[in-house]
Protein backbone atom coordinates (compact mmCIF):
# COMPACT_ATOMS: atom_id res chain seq x y z
CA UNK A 1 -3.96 -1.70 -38.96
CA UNK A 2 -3.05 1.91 -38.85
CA UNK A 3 0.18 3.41 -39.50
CA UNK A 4 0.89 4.38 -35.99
CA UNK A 5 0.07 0.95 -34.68
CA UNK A 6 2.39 -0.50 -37.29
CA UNK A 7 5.18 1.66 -35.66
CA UNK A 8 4.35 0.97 -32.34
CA UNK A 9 4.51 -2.68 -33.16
CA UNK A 10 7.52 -2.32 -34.31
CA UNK A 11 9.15 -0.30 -31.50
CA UNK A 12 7.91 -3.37 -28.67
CA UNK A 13 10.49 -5.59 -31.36
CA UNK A 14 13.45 -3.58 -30.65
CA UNK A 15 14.05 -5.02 -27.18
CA UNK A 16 13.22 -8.57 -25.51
CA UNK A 17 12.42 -6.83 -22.65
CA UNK A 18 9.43 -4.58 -21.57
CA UNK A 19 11.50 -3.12 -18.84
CA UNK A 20 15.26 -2.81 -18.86
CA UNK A 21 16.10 0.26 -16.43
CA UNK A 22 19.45 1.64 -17.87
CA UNK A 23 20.13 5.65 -19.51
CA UNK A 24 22.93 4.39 -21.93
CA UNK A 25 20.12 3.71 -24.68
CA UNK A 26 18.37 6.84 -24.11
CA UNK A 27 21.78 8.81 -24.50
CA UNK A 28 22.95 7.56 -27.58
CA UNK A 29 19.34 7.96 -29.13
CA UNK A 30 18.61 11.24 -28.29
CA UNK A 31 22.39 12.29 -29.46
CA UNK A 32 21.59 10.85 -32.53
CA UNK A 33 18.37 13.06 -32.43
CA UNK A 34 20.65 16.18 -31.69
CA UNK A 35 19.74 16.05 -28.13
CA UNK A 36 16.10 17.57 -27.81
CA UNK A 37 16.08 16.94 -23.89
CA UNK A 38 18.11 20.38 -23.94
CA UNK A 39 15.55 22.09 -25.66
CA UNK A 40 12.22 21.93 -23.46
CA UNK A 41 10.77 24.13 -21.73
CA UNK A 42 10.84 24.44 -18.17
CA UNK A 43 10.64 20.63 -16.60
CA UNK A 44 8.99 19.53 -13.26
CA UNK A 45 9.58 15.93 -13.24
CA UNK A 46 7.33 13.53 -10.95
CA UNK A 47 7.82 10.28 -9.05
CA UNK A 48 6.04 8.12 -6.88
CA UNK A 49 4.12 5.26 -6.76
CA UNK A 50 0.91 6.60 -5.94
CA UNK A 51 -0.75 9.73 -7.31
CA UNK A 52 1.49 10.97 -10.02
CA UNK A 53 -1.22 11.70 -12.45
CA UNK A 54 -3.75 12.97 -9.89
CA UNK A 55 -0.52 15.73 -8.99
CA UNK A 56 0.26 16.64 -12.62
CA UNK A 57 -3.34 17.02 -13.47
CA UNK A 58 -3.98 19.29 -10.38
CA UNK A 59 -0.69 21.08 -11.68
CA UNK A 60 -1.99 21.26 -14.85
CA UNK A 61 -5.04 22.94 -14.25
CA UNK A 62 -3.43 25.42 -11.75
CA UNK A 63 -0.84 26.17 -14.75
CA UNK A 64 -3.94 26.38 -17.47
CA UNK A 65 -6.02 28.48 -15.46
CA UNK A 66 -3.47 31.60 -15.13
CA UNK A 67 -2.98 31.05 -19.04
CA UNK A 68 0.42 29.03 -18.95
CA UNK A 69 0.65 26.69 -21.85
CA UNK A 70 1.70 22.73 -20.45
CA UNK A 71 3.10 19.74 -22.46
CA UNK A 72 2.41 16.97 -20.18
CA UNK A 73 3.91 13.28 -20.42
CA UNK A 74 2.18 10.87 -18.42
CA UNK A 75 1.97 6.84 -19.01
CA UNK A 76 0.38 4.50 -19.51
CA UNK A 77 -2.88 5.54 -21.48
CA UNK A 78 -6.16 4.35 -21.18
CA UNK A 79 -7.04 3.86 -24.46
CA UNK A 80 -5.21 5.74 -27.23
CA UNK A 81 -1.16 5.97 -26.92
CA UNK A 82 -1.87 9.01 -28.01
CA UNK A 83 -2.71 10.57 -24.65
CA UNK A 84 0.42 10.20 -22.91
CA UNK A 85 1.35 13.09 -24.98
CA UNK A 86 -0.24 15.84 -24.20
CA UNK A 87 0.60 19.67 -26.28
CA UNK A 88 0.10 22.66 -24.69
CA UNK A 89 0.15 24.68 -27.98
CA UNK A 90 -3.63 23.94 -27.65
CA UNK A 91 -4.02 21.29 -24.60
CA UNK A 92 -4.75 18.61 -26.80
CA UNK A 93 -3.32 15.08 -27.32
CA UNK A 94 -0.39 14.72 -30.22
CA UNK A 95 -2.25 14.46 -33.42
CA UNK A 96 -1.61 11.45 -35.36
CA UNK A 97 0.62 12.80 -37.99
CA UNK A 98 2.78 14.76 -35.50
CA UNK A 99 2.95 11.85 -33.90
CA UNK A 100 3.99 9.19 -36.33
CA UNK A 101 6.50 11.68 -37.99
CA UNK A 102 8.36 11.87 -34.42
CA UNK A 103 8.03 8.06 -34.16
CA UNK A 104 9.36 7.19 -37.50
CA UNK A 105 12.36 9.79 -36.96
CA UNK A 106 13.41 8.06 -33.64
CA UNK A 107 12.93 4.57 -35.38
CA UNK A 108 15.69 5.70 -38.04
CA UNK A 109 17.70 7.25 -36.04
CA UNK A 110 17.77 4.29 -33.71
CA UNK A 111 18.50 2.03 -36.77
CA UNK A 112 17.56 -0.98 -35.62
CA UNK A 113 19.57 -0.99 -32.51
CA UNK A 114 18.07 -3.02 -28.82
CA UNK A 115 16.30 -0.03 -27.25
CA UNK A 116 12.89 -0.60 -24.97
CA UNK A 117 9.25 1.02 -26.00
CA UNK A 118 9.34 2.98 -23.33
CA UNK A 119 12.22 4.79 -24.07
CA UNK A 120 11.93 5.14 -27.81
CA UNK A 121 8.66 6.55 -27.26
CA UNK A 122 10.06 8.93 -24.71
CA UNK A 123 12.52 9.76 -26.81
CA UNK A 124 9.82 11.00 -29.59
CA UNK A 125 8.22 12.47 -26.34
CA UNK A 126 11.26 14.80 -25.93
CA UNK A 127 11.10 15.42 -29.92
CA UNK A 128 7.89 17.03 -30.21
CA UNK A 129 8.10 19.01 -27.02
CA UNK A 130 11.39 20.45 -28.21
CA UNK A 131 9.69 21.52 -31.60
CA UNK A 132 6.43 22.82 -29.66
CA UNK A 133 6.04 25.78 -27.65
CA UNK A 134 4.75 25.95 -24.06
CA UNK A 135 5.59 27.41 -20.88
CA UNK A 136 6.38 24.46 -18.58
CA UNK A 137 6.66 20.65 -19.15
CA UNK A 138 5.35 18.58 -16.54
CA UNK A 139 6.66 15.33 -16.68
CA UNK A 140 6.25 11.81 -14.99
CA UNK A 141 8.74 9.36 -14.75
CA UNK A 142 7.84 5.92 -15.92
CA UNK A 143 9.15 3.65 -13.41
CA UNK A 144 11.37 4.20 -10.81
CA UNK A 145 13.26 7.29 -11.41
CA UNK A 146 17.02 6.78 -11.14
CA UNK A 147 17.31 4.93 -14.56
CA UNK A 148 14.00 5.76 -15.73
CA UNK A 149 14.32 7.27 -19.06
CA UNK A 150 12.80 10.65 -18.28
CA UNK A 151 15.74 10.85 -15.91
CA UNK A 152 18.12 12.38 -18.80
CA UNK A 153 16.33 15.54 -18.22
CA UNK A 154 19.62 17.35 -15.97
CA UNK A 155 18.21 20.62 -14.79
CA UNK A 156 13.94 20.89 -14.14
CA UNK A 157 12.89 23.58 -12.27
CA UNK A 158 11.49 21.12 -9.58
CA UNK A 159 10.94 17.66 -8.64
CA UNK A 160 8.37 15.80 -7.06
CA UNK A 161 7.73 12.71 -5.02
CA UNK A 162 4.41 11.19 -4.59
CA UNK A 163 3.52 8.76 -1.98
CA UNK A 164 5.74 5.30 -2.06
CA UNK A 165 4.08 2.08 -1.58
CA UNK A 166 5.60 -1.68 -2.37
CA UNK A 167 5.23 -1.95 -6.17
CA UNK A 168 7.36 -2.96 -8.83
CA UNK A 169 9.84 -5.05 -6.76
CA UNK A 170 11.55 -7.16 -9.12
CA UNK A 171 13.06 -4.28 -10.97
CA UNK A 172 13.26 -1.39 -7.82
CA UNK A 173 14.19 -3.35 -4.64
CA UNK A 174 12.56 -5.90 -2.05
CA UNK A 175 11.28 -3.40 0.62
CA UNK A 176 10.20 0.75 0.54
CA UNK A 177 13.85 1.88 1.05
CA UNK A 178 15.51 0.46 -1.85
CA UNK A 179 12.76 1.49 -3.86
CA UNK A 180 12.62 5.25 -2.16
CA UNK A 181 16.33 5.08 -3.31
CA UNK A 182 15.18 4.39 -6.93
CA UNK A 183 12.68 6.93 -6.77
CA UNK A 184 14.80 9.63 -5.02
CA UNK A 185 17.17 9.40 -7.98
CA UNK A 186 15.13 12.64 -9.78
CA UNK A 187 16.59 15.01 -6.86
CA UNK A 188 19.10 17.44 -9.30
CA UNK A 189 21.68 19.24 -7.17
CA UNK A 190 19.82 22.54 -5.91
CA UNK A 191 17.16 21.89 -7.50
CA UNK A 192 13.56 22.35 -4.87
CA UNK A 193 12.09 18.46 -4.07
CA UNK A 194 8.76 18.39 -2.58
CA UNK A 195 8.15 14.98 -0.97
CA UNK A 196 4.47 13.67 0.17
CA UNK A 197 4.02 12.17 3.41
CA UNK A 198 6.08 8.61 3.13
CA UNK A 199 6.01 5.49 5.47
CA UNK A 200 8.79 5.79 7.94
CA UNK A 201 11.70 3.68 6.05
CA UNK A 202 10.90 5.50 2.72
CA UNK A 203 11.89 9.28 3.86
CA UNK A 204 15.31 8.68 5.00
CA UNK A 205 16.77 7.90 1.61
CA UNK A 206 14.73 10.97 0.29
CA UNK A 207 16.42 13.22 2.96
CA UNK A 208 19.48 11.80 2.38
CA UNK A 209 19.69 12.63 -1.17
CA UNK A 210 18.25 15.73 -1.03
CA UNK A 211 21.02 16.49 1.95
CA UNK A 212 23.98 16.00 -0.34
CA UNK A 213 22.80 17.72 -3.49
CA UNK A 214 22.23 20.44 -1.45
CA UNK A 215 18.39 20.30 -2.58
CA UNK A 216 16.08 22.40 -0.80
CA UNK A 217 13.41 19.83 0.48
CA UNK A 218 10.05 20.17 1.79
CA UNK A 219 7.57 17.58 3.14
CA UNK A 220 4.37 17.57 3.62
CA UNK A 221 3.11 17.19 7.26
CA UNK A 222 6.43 18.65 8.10
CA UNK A 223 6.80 21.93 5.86
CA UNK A 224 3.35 22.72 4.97
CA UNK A 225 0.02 20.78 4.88
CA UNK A 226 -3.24 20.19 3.23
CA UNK A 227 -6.48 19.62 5.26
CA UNK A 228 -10.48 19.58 5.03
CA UNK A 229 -11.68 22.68 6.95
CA UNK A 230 -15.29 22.96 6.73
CA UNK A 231 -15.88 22.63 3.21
CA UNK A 232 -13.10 24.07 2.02
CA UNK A 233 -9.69 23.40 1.92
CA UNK A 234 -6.60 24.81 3.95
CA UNK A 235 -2.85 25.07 2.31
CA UNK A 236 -1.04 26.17 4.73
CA UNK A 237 2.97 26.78 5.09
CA UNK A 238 5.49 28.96 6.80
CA UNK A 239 4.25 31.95 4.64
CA UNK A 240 0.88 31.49 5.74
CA UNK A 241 -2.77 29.86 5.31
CA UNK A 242 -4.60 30.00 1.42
CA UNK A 243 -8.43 29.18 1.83
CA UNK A 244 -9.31 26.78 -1.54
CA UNK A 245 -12.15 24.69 -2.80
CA UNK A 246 -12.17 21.53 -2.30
CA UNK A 247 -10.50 19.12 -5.11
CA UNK A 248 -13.16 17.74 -7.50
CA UNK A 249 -10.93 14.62 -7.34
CA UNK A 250 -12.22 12.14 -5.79
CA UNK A 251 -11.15 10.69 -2.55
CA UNK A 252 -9.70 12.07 0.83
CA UNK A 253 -6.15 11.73 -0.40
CA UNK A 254 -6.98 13.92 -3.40
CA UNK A 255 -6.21 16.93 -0.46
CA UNK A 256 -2.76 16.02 -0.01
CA UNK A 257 -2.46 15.05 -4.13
CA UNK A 258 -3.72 19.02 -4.07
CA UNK A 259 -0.92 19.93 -1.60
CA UNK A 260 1.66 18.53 -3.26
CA UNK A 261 0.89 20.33 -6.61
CA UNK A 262 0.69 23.27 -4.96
CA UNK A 263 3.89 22.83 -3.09
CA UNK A 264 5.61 22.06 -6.22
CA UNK A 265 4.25 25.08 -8.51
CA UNK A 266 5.37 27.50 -5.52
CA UNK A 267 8.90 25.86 -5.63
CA UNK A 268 9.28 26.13 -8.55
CA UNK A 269 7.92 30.04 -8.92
CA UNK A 270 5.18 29.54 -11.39
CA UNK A 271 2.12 29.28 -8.24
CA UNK A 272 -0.29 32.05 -9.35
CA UNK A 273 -2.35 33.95 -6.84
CA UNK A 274 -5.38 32.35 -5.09
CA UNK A 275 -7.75 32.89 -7.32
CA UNK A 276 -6.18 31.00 -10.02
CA UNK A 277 -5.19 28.10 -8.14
CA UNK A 278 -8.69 27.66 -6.79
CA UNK A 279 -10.23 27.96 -10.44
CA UNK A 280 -7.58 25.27 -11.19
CA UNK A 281 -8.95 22.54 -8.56
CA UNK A 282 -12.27 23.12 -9.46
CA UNK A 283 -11.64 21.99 -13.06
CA UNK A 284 -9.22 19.02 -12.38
CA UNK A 285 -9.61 16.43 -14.31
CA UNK A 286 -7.70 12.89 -14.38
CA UNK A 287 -9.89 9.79 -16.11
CA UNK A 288 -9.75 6.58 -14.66
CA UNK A 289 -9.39 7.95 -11.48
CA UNK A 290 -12.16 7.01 -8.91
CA UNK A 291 -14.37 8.26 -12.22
CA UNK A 292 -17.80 8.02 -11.75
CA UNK A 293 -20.02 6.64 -14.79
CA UNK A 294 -23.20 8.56 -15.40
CA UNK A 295 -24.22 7.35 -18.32
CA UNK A 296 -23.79 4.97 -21.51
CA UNK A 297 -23.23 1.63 -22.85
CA UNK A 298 -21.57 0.56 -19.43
CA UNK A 299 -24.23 1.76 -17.13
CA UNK A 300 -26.87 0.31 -19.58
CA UNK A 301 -25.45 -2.89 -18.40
CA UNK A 302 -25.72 -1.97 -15.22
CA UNK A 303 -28.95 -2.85 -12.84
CA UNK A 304 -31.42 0.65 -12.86
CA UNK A 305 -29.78 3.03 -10.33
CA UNK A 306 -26.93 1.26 -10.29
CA UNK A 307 -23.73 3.57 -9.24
CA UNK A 308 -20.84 2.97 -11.13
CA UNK A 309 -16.97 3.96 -10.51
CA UNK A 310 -13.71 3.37 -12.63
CA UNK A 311 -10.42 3.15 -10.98
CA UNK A 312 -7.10 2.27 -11.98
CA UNK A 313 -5.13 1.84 -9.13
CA UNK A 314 -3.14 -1.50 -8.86
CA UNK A 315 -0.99 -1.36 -5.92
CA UNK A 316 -1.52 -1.88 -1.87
CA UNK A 317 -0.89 2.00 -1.35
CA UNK A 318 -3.87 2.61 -4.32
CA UNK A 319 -6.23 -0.22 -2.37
CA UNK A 320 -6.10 1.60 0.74
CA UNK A 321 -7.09 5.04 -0.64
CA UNK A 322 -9.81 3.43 -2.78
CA UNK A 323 -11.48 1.19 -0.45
CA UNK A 324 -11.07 4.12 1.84
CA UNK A 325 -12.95 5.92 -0.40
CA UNK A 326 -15.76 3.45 -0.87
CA UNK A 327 -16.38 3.59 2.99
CA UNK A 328 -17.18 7.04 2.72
CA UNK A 329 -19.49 6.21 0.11
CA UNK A 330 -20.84 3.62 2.36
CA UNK A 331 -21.68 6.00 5.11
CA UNK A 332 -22.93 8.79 2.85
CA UNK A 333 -25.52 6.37 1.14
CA UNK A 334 -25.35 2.44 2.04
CA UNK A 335 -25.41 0.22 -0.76
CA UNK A 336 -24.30 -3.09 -1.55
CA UNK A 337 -20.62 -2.82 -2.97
CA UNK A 338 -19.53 -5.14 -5.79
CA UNK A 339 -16.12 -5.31 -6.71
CA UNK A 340 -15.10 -5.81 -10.87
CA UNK A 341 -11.27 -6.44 -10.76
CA UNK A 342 -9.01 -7.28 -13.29
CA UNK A 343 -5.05 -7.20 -12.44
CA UNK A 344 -1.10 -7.43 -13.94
CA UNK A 345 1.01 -10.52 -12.93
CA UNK A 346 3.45 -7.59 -12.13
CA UNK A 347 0.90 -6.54 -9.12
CA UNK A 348 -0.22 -7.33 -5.61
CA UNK A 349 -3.62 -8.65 -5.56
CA UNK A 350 -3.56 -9.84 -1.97
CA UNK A 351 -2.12 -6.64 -0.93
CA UNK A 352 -4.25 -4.53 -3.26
CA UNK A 353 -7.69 -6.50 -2.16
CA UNK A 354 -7.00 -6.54 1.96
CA UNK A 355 -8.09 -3.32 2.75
CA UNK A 356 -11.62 -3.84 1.41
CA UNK A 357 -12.21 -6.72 3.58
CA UNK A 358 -15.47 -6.48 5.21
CA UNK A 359 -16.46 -3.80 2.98
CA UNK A 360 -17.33 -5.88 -0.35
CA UNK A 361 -19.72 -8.14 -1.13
CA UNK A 362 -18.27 -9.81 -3.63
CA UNK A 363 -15.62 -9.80 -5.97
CA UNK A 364 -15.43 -10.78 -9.76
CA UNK A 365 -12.36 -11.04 -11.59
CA UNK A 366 -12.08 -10.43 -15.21
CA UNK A 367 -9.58 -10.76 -17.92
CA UNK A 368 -7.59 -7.99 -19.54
CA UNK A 369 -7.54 -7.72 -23.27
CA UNK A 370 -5.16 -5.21 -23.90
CA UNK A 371 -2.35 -6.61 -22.45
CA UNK A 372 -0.21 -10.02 -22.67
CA UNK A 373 0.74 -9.97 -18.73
CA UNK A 374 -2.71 -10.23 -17.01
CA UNK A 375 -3.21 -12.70 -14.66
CA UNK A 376 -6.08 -15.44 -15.04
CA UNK A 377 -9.62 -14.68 -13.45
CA UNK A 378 -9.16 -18.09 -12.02
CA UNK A 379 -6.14 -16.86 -10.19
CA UNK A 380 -7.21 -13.41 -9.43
CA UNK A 381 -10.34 -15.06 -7.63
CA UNK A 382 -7.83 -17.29 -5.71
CA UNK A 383 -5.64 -14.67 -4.80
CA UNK A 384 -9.19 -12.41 -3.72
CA UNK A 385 -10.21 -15.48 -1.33
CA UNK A 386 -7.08 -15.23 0.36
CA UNK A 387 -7.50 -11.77 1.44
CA UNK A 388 -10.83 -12.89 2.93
CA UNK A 389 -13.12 -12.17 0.09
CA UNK A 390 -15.63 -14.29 -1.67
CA UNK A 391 -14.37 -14.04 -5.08
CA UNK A 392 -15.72 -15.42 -8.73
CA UNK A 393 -13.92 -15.60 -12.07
CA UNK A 394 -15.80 -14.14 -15.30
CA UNK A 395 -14.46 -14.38 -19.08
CA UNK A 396 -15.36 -10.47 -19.74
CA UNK A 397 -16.25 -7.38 -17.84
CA UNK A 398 -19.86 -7.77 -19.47
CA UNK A 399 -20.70 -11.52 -18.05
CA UNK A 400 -19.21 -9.93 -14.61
CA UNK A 401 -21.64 -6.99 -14.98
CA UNK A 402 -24.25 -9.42 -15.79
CA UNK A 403 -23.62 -11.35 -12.37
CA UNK A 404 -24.07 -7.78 -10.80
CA UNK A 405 -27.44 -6.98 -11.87
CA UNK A 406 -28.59 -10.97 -11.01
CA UNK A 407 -27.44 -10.45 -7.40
CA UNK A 408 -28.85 -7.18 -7.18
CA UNK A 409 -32.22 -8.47 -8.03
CA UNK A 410 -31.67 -10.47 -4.70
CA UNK A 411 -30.43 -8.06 -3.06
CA UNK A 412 -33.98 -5.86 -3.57
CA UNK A 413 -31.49 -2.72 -3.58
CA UNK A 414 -29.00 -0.72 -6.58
CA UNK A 415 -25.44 -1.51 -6.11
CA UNK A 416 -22.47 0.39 -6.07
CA UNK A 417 -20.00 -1.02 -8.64
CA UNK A 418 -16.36 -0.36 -8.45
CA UNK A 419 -14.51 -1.61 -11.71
CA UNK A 420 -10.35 -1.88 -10.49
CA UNK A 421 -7.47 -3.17 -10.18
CA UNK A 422 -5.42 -1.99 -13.14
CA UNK A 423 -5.32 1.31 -15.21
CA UNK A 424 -5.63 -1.84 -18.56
CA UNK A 425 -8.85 -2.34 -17.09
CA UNK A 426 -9.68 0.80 -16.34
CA UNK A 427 -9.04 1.89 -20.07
CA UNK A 428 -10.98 -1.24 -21.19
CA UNK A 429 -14.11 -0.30 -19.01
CA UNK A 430 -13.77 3.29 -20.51
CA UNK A 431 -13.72 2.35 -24.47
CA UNK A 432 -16.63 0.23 -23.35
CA UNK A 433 -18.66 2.76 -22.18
CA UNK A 434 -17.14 4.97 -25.55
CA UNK A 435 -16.39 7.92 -23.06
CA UNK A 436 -12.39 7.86 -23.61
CA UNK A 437 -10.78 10.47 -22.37
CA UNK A 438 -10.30 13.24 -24.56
């Protein structure tokens, strides 16, 4: 076992809880740090429940193609802890020594005292950004927002709000407006929000918030929008239209994912002229993201011609955009669609699996390795029959796989594969195929 998994062990110990949603811990570590949240760059800090990481990558690559320099925070990772910290002294992950000597610094000064992972490790976040130089920070809250422990942060430059869909209910509220509340807690008093297009009981909390800290707030739909337009792709607000590329995201709601982090980079002044923002979308990139496999040890296991795609989306809001997506694929180029799914006892299944009713052929449900809270394949099959799709439980993605290629000899056709359900999974499937993201 490596050092930094020994530390990381040892930082899940500090607290009986995974999640405990409260600042007081965070405060009285990071004074005992000498407060490096006041010593970051420039902050744009991002909730939601859906698309967080597609918006920070697309903000990302806007930033990095006019030469800004980005730390970006982003969790959970898909395969090394490593990459929820990314530098932009050179745009790479932490390196392992920075990395442990932050760790080990917050473990002392914590001395022992209850504190969750998550916010330790933010914590050591924070550190290294404050002794790093960059231009901007972009940073993602890690649930919630309100008492998420990003929230410390008192004064970004702008905030943003991805779409909100039911997720995380037993620690953010029983229907969208208690958790739009949670979320909504990131709005700073005049600082710029830019809010995605939200069901209809998730925008009034938004508004209201935004109202009495005297937050300019712009939606989009409302205040400016993001549309196909042959080909291309049309921002357009009150100060007029910008003709883009298309993202190289995939997905239709990748285009309002693109809006958004436009939006946001213009609020906050750092949008650079058209040029740069289109080089930007066309070099997005955000793995485990409707990624599609094009070769390797996971394909290999794949029947010949097989098409392969990765996804870590876990909620109902994610199942909609990804079996949306899948239909498109189904009218570009039919093929029978099999469905690999593997998903937290934290999640939806039923909700997650309805929308691709009538569009699968069959489901199997896999374990998840890298995590103690995944539900049984047994279950997950259960819970995929009761959203009206035939379902069968596997003991590993490979005997699933295997199941694949046997019906696709039936079938007399290649399938398209779609390997979701959780961004565990989706991590999994990737250090399978050894193509972690890098």
């Amino acid at each position: 076992m490596d050092q930094i998994t020994k530390i990381l062990d040892r930082l899940l110990a500090l607290h009986p809880k995974e999640i405990d949603l409260s600042l007081g811990r965070m405060h009285r570590l990071l004074d005992a740090l000498g407060n490096p949240e006041h010593r970051l760059p420039p902050v744009i800090h991002v909730a939601g429940t859906n698309g967080k990481g597609s918006v920070t990558a697309t903000m990302r690559a806007i930033l990095e193609a006019s030469g800004k320099r980005c730390h970006v925070y982003t969790s959970p990772h898909l395969v090394s802890f490593n990459e929820r910290i990314r530098l932009g002294t050179d745009g790479a992950f932490v390196s392992d020594p920075v990395l442990y000597d932050a760790l080990h610094r917050c473990e002392e000064a914590n001395g022992g005292e209850e504190i969750t992972f998550f916010e330790i490790t933010t914590a050591a976040a924070f550190l290294i950004y404050s002794e790093h130089p960059a231009d901007v920070l972009l940073l993602e809250v890690g649930l919630g927002g309100r008492l998420d422990a990003t929230n410390v942060v008192e004064d970004p430059v702008a905030t943003v709000i991805t779409p909100i869909s039911m997720d995380h209910e037993k620690f953010l509220g029983d229907d969208i407006a208690a958790i739009a509340q949670e979320k909504a807690g990131i709005i700073k008093a005049g600082i710029p929000v830019i809010s995605a297009a939200q069901p209809e009981d998730a925008l009034p909390p938004i508004i209201r918030r935004a109202a009495r800290l005297r937050a300019a707030l712009k939606i989009l739909g409302q205040d400016f929008v993001a549309q196909s337009d042959q080909g291309r792709m049309a921002f357009q607000d009150d100060d007029g239209l910008i003709d883009l590329p298309l993202p190289v995201l995939g997905g239709g709601h990748q285009l309002d994912n693109a809006g958004l982090a436009i939006a946001t980079l213009k609020a906050a002044g750092l949008l650079p002229d058209e040029n740069m923002i289109a080089l930007g979308l066309r070099s997005v990139n955000w793995p485990g993201r409707l990624q599609p496999i094009m070769s390797g040890p996971l394909l290999d296991l794949c029947p010949q011609g097989a098409e392969v795609w990765v996804d870590g989306g876990h909620n109902p809001g994610a199942g909609v955009s990804v079996a949306q997506f899948m239909g498109e694929q189904e009218e570009r180029s039919p093929r029978p669609l099999y469905v690999v799914a593997g998903m937290l006892t934290t999640k939806d299944p039923v909700g997650f699996f309805r929308p691709f009713h009538g569009l699968v052929r069959h489901v199997g449900t896999v374990p998840i390795s890298s995590t103690t809270t995944a539900r049984s394949p047994e279950e997950l099959a259960d819970l995929a029959r009761c959203a009206g799709l035939e379902a069968t439980p596997f003991q590993s993605l490979d005997a699933a796989l295997a199941d694949v290629a046997a019906c696709s000899k039936k079938d007399g056709e290649p399938p398209r594969i779609l390997i979701c359900g959780s961004l565990y999974l989706a991590g999994e499937a990737l250090a399978r195929n050894g193509s972690a993201p890098d």
